[in-house]
N, C-alpha and C. Protein backbone atom coordinates (compact mmCIF):
# COMPACT_ATOMS: atom_id res chain seq x y z
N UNK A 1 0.81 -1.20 0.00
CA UNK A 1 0.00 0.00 0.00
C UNK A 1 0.85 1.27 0.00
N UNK A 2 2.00 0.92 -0.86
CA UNK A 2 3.23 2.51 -0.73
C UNK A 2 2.27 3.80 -1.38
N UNK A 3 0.97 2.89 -2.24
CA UNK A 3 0.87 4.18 -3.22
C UNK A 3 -0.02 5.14 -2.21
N UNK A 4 -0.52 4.47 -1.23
CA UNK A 4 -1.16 5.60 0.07
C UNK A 4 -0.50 6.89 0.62
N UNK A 5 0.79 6.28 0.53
CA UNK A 5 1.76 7.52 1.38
C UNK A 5 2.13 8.30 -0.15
N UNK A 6 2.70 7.76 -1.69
CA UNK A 6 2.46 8.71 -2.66
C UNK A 6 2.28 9.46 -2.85
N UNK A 7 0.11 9.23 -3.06
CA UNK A 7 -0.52 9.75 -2.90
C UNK A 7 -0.33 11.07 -1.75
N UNK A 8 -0.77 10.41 -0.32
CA UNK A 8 -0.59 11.98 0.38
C UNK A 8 0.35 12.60 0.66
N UNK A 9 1.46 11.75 0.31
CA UNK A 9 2.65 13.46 0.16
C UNK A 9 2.38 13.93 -0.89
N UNK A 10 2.01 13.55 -2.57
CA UNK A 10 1.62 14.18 -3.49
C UNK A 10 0.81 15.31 -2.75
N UNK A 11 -0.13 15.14 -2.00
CA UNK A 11 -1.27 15.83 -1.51
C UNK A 11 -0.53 17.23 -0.63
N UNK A 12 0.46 16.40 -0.30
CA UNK A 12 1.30 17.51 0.81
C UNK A 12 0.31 17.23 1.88
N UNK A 13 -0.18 16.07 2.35
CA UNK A 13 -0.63 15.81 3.35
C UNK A 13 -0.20 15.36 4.75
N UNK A 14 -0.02 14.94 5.98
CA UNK A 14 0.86 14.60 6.79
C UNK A 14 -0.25 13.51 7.48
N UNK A 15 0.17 12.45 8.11
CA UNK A 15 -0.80 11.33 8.20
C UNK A 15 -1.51 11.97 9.42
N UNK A 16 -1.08 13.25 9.97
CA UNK A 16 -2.19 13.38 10.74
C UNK A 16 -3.80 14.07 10.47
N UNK A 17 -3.38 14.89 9.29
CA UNK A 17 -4.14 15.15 8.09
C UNK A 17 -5.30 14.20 7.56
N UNK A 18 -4.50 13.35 6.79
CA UNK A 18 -5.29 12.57 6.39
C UNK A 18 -5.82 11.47 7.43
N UNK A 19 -5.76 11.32 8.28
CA UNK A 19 -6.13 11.06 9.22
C UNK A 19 -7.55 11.34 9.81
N UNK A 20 -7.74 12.76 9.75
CA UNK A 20 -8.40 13.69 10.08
C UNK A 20 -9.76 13.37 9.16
N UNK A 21 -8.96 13.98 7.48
CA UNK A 21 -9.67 14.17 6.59
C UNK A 21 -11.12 12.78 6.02
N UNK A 22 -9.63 11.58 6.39
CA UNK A 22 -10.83 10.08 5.97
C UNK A 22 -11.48 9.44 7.24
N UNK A 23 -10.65 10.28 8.42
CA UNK A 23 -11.37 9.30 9.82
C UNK A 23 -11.36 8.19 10.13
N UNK A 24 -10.02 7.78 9.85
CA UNK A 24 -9.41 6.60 9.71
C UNK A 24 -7.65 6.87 10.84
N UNK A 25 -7.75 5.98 11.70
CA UNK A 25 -6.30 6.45 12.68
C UNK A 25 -5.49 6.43 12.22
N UNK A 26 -4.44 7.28 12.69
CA UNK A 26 -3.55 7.75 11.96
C UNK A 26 -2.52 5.96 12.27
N UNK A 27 -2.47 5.42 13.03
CA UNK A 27 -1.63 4.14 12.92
C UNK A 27 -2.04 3.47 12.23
N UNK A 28 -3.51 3.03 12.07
CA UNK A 28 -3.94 2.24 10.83
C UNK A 28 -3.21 2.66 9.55
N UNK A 29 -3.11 4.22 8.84
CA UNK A 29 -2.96 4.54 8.23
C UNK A 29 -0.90 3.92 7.71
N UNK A 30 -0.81 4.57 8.92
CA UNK A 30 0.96 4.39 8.98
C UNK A 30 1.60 3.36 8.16
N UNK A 31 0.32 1.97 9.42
CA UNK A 31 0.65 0.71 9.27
C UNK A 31 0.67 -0.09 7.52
N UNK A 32 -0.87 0.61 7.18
CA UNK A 32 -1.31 0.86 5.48
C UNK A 32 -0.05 1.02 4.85
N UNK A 33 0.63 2.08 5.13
CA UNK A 33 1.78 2.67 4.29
C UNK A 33 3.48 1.74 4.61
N UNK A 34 2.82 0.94 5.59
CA UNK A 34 4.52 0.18 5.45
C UNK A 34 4.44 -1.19 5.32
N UNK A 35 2.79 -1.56 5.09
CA UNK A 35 2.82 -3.02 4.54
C UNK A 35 2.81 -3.54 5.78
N UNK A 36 2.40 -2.78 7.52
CA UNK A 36 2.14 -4.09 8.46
C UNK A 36 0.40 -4.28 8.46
N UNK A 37 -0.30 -3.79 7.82
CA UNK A 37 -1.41 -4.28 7.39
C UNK A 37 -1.76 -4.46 6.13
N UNK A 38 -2.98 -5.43 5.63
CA UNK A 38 -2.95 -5.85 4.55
C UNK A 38 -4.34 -6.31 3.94
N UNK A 39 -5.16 -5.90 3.17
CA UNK A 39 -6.44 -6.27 3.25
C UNK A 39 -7.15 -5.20 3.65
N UNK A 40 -7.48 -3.45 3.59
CA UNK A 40 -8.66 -2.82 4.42
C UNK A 40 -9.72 -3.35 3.62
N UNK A 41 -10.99 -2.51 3.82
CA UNK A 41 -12.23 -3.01 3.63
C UNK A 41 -12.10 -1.87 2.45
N UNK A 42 -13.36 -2.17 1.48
CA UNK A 42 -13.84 -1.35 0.18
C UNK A 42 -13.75 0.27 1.39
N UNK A 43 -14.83 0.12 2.13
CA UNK A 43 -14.80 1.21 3.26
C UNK A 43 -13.47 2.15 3.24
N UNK A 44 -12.67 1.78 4.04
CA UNK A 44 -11.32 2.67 3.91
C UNK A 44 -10.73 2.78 2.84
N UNK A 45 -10.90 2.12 2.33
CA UNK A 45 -10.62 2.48 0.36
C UNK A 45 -10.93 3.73 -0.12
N UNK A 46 -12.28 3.56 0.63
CA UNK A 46 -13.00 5.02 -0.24
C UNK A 46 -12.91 6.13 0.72
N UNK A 47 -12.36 6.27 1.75
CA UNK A 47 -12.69 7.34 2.23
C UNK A 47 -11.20 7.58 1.89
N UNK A 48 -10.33 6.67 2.18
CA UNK A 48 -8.87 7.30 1.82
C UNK A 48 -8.58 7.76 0.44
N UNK A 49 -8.96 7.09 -0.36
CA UNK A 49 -8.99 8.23 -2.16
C UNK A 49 -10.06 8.97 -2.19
N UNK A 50 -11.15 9.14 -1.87
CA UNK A 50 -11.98 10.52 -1.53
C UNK A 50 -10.95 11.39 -0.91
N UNK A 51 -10.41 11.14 0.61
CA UNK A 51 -9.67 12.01 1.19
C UNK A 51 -7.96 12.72 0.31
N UNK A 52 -7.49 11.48 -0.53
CA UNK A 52 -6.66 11.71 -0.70
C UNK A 52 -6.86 12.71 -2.79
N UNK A 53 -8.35 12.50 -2.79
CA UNK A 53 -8.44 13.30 -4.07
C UNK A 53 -7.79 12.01 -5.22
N UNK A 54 -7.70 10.83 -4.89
CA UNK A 54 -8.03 9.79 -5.86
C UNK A 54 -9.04 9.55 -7.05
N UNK A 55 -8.77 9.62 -8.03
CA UNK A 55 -10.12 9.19 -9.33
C UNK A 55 -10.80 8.58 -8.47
N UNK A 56 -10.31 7.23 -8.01
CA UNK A 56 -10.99 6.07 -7.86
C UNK A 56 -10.60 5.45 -6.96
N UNK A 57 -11.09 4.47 -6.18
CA UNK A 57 -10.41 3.37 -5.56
C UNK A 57 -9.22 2.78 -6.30
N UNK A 58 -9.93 2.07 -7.24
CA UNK A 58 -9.50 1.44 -8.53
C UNK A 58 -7.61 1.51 -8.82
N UNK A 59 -7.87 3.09 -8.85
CA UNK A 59 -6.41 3.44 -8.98
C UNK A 59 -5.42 3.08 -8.05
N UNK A 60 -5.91 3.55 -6.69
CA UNK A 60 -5.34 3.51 -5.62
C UNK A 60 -5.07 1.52 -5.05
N UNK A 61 -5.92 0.93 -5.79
CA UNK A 61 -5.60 -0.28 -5.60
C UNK A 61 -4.34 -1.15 -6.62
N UNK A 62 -4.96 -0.61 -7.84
CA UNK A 62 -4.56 -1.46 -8.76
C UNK A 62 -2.70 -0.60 -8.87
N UNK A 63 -2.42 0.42 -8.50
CA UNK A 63 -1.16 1.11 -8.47
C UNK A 63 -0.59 -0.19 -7.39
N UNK A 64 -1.11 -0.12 -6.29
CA UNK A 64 -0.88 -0.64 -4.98
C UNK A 64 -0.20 -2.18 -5.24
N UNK A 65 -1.22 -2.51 -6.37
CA UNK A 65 -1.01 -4.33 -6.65
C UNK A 65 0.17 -4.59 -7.08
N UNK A 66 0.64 -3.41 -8.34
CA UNK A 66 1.45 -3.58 -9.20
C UNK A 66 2.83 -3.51 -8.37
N UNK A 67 2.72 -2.64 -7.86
CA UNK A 67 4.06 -1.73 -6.68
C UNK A 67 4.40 -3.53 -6.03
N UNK A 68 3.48 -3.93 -5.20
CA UNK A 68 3.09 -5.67 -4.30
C UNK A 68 4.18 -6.48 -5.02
N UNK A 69 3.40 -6.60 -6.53
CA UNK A 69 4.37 -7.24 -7.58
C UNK A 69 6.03 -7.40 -7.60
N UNK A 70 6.24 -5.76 -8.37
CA UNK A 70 7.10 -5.63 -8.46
C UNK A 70 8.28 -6.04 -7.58
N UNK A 71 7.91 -5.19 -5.53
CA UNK A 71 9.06 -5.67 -4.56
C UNK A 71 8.77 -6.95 -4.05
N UNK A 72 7.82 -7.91 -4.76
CA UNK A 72 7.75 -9.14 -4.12
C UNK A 72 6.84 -9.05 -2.90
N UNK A 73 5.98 -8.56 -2.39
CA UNK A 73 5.57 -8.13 -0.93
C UNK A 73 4.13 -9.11 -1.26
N UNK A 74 3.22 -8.98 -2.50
CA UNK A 74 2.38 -9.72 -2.79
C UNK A 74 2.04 -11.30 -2.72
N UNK A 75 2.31 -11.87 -2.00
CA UNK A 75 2.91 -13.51 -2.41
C UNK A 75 1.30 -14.15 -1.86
């Protein structure tokens, strides 16, 4: 999920920010961004690319998968 943190520094966001913005804790979030969680729900999907000004979920997933791929983290 690197493309979460991407995303909100693209945003110039700070996870306490977005935090704020999707209402989602900021450790959940953290955790999102370093791969110690794995799986959120459609739910935090959408509030985090709503919050983060994402097209879509879609994007924010399917970036996410590819990134998984690439460093092997996906297995």
């Amino acid at each position: 999920m690197n493309k979460i943190k991407f995303f909100r520094q693209k945003s110039g966001l700070t996870l306490r920010q977005l935090s704020e913005k999707a209402n989602i804790s900021i450790g959940y979030i953290s955790d999102l961004e370093n791969n110690k969680t794995k799986n959120p729900t459609m739910k935090t999907l959408e509030k985090l690319s709503e919050a983060l000004g994402v097209y879509s979920v879609t994007d924010l997933i399917s970036a996410s998968e590819k990134e998984d791929k690439e460093d092997g983290t996906n297995d």
